[in-house]
C-alpha atoms as a PDB file:
ATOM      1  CA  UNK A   1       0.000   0.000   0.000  1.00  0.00           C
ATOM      2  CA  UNK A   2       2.561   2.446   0.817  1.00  0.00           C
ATOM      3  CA  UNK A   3       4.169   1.998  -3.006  1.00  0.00           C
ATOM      4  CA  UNK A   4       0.642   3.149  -4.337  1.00  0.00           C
ATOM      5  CA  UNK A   5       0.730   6.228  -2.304  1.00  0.00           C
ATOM      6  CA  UNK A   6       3.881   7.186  -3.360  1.00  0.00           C
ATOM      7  CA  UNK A   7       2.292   6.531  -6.614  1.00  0.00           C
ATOM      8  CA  UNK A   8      -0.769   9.108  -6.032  1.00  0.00           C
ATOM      9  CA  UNK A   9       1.851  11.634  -4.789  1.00  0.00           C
ATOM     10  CA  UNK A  10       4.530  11.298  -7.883  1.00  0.00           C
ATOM     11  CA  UNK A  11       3.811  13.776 -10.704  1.00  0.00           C
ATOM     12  CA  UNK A  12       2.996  11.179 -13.572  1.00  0.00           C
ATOM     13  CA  UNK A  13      -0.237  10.196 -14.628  1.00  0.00           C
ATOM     14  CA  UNK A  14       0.844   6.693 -15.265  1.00  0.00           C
ATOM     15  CA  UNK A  15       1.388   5.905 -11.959  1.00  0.00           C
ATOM     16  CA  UNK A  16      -1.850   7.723 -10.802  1.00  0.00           C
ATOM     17  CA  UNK A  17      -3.540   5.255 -13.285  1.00  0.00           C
ATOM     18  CA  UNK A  18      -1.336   2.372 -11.561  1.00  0.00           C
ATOM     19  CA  UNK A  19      -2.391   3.084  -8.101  1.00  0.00           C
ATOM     20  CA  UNK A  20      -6.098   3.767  -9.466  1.00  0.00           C
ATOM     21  CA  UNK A  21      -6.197   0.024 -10.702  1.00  0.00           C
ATOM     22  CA  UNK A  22      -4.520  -1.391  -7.592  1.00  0.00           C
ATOM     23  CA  UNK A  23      -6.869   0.701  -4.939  1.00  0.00           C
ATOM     24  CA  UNK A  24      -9.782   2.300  -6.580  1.00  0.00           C
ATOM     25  CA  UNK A  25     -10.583   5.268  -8.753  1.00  0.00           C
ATOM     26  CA  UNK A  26     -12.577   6.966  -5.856  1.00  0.00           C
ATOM     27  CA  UNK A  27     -10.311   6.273  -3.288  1.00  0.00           C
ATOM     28  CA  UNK A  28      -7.289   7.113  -5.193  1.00  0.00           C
ATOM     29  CA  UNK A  29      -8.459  10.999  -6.114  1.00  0.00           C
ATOM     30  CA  UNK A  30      -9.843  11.119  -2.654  1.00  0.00           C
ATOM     31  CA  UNK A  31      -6.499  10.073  -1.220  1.00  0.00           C
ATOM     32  CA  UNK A  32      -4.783  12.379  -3.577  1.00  0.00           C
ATOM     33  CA  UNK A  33      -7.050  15.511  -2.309  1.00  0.00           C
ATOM     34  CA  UNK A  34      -6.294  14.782   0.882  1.00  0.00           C
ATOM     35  CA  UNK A  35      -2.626  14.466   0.322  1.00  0.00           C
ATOM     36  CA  UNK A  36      -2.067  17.129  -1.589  1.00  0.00           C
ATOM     37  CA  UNK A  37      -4.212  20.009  -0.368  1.00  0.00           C
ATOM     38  CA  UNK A  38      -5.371  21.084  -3.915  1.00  0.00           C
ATOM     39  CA  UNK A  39      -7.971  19.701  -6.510  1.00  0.00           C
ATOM     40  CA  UNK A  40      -7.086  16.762  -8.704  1.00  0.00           C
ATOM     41  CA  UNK A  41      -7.087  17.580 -11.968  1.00  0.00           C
ATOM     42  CA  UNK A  42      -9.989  16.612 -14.632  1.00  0.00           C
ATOM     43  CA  UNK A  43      -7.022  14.289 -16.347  1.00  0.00           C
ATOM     44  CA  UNK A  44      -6.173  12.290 -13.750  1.00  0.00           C
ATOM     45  CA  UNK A  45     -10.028  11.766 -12.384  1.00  0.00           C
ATOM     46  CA  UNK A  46     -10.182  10.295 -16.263  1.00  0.00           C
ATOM     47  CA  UNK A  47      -7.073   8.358 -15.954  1.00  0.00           C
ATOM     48  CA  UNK A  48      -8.058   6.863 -12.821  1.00  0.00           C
ATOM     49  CA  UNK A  49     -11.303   5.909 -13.698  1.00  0.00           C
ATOM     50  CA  UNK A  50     -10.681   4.665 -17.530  1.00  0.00           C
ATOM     51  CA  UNK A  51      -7.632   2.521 -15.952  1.00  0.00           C
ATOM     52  CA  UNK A  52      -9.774   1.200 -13.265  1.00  0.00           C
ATOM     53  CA  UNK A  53     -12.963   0.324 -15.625  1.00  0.00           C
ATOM     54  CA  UNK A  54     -10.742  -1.329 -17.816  1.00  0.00           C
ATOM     55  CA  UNK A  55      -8.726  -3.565 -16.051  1.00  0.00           C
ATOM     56  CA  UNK A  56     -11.762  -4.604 -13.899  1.00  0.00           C
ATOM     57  CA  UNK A  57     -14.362  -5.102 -16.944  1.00  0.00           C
ATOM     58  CA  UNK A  58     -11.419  -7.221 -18.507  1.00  0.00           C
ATOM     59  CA  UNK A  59     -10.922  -9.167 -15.192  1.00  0.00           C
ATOM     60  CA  UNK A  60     -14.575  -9.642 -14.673  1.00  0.00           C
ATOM     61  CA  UNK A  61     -15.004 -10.669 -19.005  1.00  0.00           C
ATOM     62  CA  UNK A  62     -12.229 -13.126 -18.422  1.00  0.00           C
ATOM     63  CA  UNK A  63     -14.307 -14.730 -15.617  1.00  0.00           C
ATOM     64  CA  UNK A  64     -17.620 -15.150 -17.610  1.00  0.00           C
ATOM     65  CA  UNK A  65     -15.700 -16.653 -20.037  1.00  0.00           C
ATOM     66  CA  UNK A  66     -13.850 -19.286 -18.442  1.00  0.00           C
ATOM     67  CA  UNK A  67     -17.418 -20.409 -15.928  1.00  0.00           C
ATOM     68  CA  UNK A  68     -19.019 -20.643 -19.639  1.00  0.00           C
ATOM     69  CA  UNK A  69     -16.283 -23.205 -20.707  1.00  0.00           C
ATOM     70  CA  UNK A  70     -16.332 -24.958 -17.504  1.00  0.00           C
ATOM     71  CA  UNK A  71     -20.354 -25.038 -17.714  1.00  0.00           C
ATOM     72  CA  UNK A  72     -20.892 -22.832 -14.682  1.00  0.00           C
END
């Protein structure tokens, strides 16, 4: 946990995507507010929240498809 804060804190929006997928979107901006002082950006709320959606809808695809091989 404390490599994904130093994430939030680090200038690049790569790593703010990172931590965003590791955590969560909402609690990554809200952890960066509070951090920080000062409002996140409207680029990073997208970053955190396009990384998150798209790992997880992948994860959660992957899923579905292996119970419908296995006849779950």
């Amino acid at each position: 946990m404390s490599h994904a804060v130093g994430w939030i804190e680090r200038g690049s929006v790569f790593w703010f995507g990172l931590a965003a997928v590791l955590i969560n979107a909402f609690w990554v901006v809200a952890i960066a507010r509070v951090l920080t002082g000062s409002p996140v950006g409207e680029r990073r709320i997208l970053v955190a929240s396009a990384a998150y959606a798209i790992v997880w809808a992948g994860m959660f695809a992957l899923i579905g498809y292996a119970a419908a091989a296995a006849g779950i």
